[in-house]
N, C-alpha and C. Protein backbone atom coordinates (compact mmCIF):
# COMPACT_ATOMS: atom_id res chain seq x y z
N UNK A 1 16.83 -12.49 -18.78
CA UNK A 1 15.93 -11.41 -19.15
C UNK A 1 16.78 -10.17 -19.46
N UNK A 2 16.76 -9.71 -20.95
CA UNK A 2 17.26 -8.67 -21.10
C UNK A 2 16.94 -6.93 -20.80
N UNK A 3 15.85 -7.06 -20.03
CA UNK A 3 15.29 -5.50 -19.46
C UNK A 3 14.66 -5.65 -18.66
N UNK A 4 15.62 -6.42 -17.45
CA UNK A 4 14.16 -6.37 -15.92
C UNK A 4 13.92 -5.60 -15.34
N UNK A 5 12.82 -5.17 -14.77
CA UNK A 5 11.67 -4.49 -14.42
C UNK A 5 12.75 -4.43 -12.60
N UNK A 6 12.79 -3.54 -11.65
CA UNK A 6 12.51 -3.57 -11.02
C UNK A 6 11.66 -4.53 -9.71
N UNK A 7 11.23 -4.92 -10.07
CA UNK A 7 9.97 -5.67 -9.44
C UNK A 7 10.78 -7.48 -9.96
N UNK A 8 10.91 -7.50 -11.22
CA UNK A 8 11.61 -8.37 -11.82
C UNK A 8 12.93 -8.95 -10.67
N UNK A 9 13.50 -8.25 -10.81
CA UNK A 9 14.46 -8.23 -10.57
C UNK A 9 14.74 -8.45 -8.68
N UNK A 10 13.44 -7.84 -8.08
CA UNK A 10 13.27 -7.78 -6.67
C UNK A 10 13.15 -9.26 -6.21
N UNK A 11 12.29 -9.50 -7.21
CA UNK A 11 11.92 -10.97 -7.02
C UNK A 11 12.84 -12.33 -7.32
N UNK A 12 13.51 -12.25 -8.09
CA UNK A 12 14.87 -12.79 -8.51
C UNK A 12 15.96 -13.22 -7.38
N UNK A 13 15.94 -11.98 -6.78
CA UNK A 13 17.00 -12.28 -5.59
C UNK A 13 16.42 -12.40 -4.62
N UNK A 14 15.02 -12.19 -4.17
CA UNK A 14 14.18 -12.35 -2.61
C UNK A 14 15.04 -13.71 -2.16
N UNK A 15 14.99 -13.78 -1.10
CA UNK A 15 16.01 -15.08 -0.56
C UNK A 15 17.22 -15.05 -0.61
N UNK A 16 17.44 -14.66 -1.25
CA UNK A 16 19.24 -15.02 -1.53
C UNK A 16 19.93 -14.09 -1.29
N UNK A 17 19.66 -12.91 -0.77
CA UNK A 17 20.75 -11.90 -0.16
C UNK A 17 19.63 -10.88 0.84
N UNK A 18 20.53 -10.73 1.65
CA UNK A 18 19.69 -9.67 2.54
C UNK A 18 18.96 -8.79 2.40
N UNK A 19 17.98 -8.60 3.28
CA UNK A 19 17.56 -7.15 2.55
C UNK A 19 17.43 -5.64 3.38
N UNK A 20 18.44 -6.04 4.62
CA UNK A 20 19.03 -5.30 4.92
C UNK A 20 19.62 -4.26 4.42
N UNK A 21 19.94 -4.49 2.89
CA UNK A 21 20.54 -3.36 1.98
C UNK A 21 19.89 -2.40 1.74
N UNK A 22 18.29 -2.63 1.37
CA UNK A 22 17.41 -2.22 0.69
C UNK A 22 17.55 -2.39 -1.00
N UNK A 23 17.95 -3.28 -1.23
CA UNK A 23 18.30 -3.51 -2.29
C UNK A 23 18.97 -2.57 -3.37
N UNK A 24 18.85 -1.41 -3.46
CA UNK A 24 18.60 -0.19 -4.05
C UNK A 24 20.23 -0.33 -5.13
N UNK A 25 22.02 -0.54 -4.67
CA UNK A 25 22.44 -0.78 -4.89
C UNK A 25 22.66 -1.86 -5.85
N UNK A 26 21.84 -3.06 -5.24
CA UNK A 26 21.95 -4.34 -6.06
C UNK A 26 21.15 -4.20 -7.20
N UNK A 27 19.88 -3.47 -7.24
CA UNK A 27 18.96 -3.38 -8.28
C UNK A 27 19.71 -2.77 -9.68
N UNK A 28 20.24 -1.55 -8.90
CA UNK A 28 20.96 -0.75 -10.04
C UNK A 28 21.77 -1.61 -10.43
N UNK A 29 22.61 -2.25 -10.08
CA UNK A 29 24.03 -3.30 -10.71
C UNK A 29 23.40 -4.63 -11.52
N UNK A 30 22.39 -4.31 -11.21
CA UNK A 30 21.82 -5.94 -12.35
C UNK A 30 21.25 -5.31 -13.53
N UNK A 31 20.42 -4.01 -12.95
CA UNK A 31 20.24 -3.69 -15.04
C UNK A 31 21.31 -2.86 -15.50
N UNK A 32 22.44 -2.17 -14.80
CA UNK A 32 23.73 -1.99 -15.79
C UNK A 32 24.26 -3.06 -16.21
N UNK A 33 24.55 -4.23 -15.51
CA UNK A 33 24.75 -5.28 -16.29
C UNK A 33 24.08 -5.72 -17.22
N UNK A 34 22.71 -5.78 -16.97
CA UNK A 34 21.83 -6.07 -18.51
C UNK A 34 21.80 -5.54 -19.68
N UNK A 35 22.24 -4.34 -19.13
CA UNK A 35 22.40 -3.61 -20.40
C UNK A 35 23.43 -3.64 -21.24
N UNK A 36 24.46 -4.06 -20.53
CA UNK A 36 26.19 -4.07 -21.17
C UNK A 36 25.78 -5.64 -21.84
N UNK A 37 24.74 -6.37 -21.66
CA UNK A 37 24.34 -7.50 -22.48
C UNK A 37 23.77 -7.46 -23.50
N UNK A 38 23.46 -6.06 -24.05
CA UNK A 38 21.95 -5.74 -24.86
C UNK A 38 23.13 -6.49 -26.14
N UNK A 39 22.33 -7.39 -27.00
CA UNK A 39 23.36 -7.81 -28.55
C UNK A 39 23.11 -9.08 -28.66
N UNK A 40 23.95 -9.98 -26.63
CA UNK A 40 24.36 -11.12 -26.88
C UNK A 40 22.83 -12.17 -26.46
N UNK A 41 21.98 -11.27 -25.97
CA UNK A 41 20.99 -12.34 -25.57
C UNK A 41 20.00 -12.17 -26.88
């Protein structure tokens, strides 16, 4: 998915990493990465 949503994205990783973090970190690092994708998808 080239522009996930927040919510998108919450849901994506539920399970698979703590959420002890609050995610807040991880959220931001998946749509800068999406974005440095914008072209190839």
């Amino acid at each position: 998915n080239p522009k996930p949503t927040d919510e998108e994205i919450r849901i994506g990783i539920s399970g698979n990493l703590c959420r002890c973090t609050g995610y807040n970190m991880i959220v931001k690092a998946i749509k800068t990465a999406s974005k440095k994708g914008d072209g190839i998808w």
